[in-house]
Protein backbone atom coordinates (compact mmCIF):
# COMPACT_ATOMS: atom_id res chain seq x y z
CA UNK A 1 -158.22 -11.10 14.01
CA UNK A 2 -156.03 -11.26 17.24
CA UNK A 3 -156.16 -14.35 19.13
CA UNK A 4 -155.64 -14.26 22.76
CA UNK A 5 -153.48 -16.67 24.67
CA UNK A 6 -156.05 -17.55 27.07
CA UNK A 7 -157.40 -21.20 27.55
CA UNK A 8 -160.34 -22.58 26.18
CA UNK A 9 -161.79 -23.46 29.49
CA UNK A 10 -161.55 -19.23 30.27
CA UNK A 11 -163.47 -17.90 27.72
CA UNK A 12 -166.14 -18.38 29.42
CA UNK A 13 -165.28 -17.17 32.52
CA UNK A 14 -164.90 -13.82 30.91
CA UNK A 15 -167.87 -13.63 29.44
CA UNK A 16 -169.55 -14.42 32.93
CA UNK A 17 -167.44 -10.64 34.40
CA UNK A 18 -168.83 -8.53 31.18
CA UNK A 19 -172.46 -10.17 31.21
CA UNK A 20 -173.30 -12.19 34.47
CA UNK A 21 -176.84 -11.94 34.59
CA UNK A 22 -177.79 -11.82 30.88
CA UNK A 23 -179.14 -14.93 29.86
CA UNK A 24 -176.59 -17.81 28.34
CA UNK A 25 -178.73 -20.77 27.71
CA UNK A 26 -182.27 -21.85 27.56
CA UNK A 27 -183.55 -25.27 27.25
CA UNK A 28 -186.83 -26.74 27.29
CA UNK A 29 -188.10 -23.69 29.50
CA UNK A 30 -184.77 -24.02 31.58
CA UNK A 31 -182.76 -20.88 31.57
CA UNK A 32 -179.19 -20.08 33.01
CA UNK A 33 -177.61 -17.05 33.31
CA UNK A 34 -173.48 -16.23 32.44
CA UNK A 35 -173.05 -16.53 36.44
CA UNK A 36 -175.25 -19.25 37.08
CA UNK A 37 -173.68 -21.58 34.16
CA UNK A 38 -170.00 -20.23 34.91
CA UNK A 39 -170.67 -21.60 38.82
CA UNK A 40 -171.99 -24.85 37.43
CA UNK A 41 -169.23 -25.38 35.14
CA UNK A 42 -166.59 -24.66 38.20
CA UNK A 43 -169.04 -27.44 40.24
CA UNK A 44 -168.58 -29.85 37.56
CA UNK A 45 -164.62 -29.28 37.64
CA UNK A 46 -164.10 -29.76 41.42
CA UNK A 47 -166.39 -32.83 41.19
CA UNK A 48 -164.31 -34.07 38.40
CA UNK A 49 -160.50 -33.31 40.45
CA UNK A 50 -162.20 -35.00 43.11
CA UNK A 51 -162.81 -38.34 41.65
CA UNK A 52 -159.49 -38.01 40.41
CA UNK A 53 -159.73 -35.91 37.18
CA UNK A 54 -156.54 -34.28 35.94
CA UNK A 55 -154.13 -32.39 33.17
CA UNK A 56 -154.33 -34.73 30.40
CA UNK A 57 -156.85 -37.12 31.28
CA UNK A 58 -159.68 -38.35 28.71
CA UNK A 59 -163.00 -37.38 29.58
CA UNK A 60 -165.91 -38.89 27.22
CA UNK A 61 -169.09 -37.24 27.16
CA UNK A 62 -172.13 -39.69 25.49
CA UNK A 63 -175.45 -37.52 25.79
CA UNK A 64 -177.82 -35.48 23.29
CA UNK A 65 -177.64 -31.71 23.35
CA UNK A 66 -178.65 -30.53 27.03
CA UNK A 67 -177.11 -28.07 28.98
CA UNK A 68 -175.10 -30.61 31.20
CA UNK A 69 -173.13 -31.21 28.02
CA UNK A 70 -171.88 -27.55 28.04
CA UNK A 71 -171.31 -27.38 31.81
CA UNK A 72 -169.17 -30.34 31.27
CA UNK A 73 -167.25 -29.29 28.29
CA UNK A 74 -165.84 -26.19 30.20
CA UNK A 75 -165.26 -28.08 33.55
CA UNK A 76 -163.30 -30.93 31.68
CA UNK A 77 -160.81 -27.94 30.54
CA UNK A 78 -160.53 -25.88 33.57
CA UNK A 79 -158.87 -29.23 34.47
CA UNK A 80 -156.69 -28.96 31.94
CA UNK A 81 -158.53 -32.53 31.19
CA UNK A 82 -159.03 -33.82 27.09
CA UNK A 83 -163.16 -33.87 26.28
CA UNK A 84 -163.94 -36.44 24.39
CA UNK A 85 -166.90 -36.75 22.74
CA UNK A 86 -169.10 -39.40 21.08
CA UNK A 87 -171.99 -39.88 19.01
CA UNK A 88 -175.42 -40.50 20.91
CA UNK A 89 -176.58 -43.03 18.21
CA UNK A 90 -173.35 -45.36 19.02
CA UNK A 91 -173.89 -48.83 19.37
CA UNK A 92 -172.07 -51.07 21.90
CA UNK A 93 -169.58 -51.89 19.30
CA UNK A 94 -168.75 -48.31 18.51
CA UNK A 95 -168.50 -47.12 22.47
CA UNK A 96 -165.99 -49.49 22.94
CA UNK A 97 -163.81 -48.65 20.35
CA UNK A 98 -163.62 -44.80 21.13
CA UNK A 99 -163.49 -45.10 24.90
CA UNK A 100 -160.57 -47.50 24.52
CA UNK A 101 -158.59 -46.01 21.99
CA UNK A 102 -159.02 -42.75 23.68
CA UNK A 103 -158.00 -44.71 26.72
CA UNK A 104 -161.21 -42.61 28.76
CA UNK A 105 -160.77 -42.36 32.59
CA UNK A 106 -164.40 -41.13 33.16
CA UNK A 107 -167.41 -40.78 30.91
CA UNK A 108 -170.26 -38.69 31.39
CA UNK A 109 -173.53 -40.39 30.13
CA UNK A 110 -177.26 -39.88 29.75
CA UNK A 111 -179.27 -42.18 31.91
CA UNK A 112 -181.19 -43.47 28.91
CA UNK A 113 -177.66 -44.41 27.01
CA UNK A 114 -176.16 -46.16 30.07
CA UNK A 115 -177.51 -49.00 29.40
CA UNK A 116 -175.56 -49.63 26.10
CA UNK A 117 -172.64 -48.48 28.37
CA UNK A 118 -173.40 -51.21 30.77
CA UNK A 119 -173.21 -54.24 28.11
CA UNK A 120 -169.67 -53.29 27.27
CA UNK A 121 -168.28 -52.68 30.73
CA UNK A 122 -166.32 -55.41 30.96
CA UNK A 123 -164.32 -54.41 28.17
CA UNK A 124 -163.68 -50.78 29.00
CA UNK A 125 -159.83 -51.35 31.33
CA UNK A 126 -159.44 -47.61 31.10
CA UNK A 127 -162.85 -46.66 32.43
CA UNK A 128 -162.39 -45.71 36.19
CA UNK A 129 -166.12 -43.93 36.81
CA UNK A 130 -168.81 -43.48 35.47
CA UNK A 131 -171.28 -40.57 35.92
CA UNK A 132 -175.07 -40.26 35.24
CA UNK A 133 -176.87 -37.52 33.61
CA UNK A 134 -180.60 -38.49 34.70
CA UNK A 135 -182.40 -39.42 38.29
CA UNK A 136 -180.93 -42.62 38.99
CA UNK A 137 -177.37 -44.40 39.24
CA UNK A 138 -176.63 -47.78 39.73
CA UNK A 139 -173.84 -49.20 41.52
CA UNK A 140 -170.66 -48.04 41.06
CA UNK A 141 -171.93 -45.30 39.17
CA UNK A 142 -172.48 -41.60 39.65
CA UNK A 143 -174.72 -39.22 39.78
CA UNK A 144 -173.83 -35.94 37.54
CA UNK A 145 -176.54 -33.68 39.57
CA UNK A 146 -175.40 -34.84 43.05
CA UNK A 147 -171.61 -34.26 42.32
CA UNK A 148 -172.78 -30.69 41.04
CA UNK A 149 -174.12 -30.24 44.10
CA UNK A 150 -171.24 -31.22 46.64
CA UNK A 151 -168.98 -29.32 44.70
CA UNK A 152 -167.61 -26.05 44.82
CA UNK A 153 -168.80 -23.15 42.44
CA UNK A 154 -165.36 -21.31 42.94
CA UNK A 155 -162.20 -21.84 40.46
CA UNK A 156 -160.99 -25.37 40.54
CA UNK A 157 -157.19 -25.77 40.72
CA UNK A 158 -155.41 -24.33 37.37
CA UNK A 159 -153.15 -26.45 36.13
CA UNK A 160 -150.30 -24.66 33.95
CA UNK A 161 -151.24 -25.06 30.31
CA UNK A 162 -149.09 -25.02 27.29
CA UNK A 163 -151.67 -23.12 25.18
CA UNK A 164 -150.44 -24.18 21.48
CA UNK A 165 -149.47 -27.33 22.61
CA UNK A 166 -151.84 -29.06 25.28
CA UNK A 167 -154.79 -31.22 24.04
CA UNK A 168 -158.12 -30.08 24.66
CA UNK A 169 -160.80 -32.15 22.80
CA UNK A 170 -160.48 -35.41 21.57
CA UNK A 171 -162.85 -35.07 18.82
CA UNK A 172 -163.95 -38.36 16.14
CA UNK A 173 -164.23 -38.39 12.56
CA UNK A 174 -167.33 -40.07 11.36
CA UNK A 175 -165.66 -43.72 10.46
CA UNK A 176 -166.19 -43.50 6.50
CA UNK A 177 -163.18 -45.24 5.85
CA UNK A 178 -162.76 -47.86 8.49
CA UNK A 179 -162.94 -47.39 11.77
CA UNK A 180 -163.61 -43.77 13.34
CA UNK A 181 -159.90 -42.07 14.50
CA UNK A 182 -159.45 -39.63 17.19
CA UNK A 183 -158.59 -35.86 15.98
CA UNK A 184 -156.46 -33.99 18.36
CA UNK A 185 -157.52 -30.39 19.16
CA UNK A 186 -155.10 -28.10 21.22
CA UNK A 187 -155.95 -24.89 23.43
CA UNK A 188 -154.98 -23.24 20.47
CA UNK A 189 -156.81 -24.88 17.80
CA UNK A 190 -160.43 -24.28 19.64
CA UNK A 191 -159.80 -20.61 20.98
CA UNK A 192 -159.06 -19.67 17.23
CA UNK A 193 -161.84 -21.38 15.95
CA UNK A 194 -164.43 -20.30 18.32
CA UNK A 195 -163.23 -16.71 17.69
CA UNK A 196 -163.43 -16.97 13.88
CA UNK A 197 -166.63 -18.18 14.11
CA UNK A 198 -167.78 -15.34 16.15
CA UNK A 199 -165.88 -12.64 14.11
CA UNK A 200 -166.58 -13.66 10.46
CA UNK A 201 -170.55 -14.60 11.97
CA UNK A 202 -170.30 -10.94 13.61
CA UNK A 203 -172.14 -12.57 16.51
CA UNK A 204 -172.36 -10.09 19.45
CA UNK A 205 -173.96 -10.10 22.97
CA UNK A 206 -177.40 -8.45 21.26
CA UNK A 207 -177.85 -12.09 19.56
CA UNK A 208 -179.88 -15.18 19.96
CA UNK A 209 -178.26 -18.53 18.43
CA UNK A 210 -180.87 -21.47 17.55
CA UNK A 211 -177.93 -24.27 18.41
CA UNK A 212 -179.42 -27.50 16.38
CA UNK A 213 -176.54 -29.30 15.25
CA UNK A 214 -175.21 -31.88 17.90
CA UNK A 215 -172.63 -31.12 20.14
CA UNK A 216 -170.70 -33.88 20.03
CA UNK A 217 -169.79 -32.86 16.36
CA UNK A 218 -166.69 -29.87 16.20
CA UNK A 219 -169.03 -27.88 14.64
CA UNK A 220 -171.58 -27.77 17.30
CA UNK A 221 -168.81 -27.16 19.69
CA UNK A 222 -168.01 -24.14 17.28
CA UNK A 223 -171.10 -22.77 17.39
CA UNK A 224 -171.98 -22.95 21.39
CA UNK A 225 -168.20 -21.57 22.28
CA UNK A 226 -168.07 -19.00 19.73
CA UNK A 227 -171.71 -17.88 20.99
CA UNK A 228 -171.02 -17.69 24.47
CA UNK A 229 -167.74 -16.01 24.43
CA UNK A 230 -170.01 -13.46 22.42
CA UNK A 231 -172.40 -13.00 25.16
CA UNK A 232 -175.15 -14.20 22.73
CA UNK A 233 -178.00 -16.17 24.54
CA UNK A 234 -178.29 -19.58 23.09
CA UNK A 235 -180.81 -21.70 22.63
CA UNK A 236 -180.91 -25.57 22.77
């Protein structure tokens, strides 16, 4: 199959021009359209630039499968930003290893995981914010709605990406033999992979996708990228 030389953080994007009302996600009753979750995806990346969030930059996400997890994943890239994610059943041991050795500027985090997140703080040099998913943030802490809401739902700044060569996801293997170790995903490498998916699944705009398998995994992020750039609705 071709490939296009587009980044990751576009395909959806053009799936929001060729089907902006059909319906992308639903979760838990919630539903979001291509427009609606294209706009919130552009929020989160303007709320991300403006607390400082750019090219290259580590971004860990630390949350079970919700939509705020995909809105996230495509703002970190417009950014031109490195998504890195982690494993919701981490311990405090475990988040400080990844967010350190991925040297993470920012994490995204579910309200009910923060405080694990809080415990290790101390430890975390890297970490410059921190942003809630939930109702409430403490201190020195963000909160994910209330950015999305102060921010912008047109196009972010575009940096200029070097599509074979520019990190996009900072993925971890699962620590079988010693300690977990960062795998480095370009443009490239996820663009081709969501498109494989979709091509050798034949998934198409006239399909629903039951998404179970966690998004912090690759092959969870395989399965909701492929899906959307398909116009397929997906369900969480």
């Amino acid at each position: 199959i071709d490939i296009p030389e587009i980044p990751f953080g576009e395909m959806l994007w053009e799936s929001a021009q060729r089907f902006p009302e059909k319906i992308a996600l639903v979760f838990q009753g919630q539903k979001l359209s291509y427009r609606e979750l294209d706009g919130l995806a552009n929020s989160c990346a303007n709320a991300l630039a403006k607390l400082g969030v750019k090219k290259g930059d580590r971004v860990a996400l630390y949350m079970t499968n919700r939509p705020e997890y995909i809105i996230s994943l495509y703002g970190i890239a417009r950014l031109g930003a490195v998504f890195t994610p982690m494993n919701p059943t981490y311990k405090e041991g475990e988040i400080e290893h990844q967010l350190n050795d991925a040297e993470a500027s920012v994490l995204i985090v579910q309200e009910s995981l923060y405080p694990l997140v809080r415990n290790v703080r101390s430890q975390l040099p890297s970490l410059h914010e921190i942003v809630i998913v939930g109702q409430r943030a403490e201190a020195g802490t963000h909160l994910f709605r209330d950015l999305i809401r102060q921010s912008s739902p047109k196009h972010p700044p575009q940096p200029t990406l070097n599509w074979a060569e520019d990190l996009v996801a900072l993925s971890y293997s699962s620590g079988k033999t010693g300690l977990p170790k960062g795998v480095m995903l370009t443009q490239q490498n996820l663009v081709a992979n969501n498109l494989q998916f979709m091509s050798s699944g034949r998934i198409t705009e006239q399909d629903t996708l039951l998404i179970f398998l966690p998004f912090y995994h690759i092959y969870g992020v395989m399965l909701l990228g492929g899906g959307l750039y398909a116009g397929a609705t997906l369900v969480i």
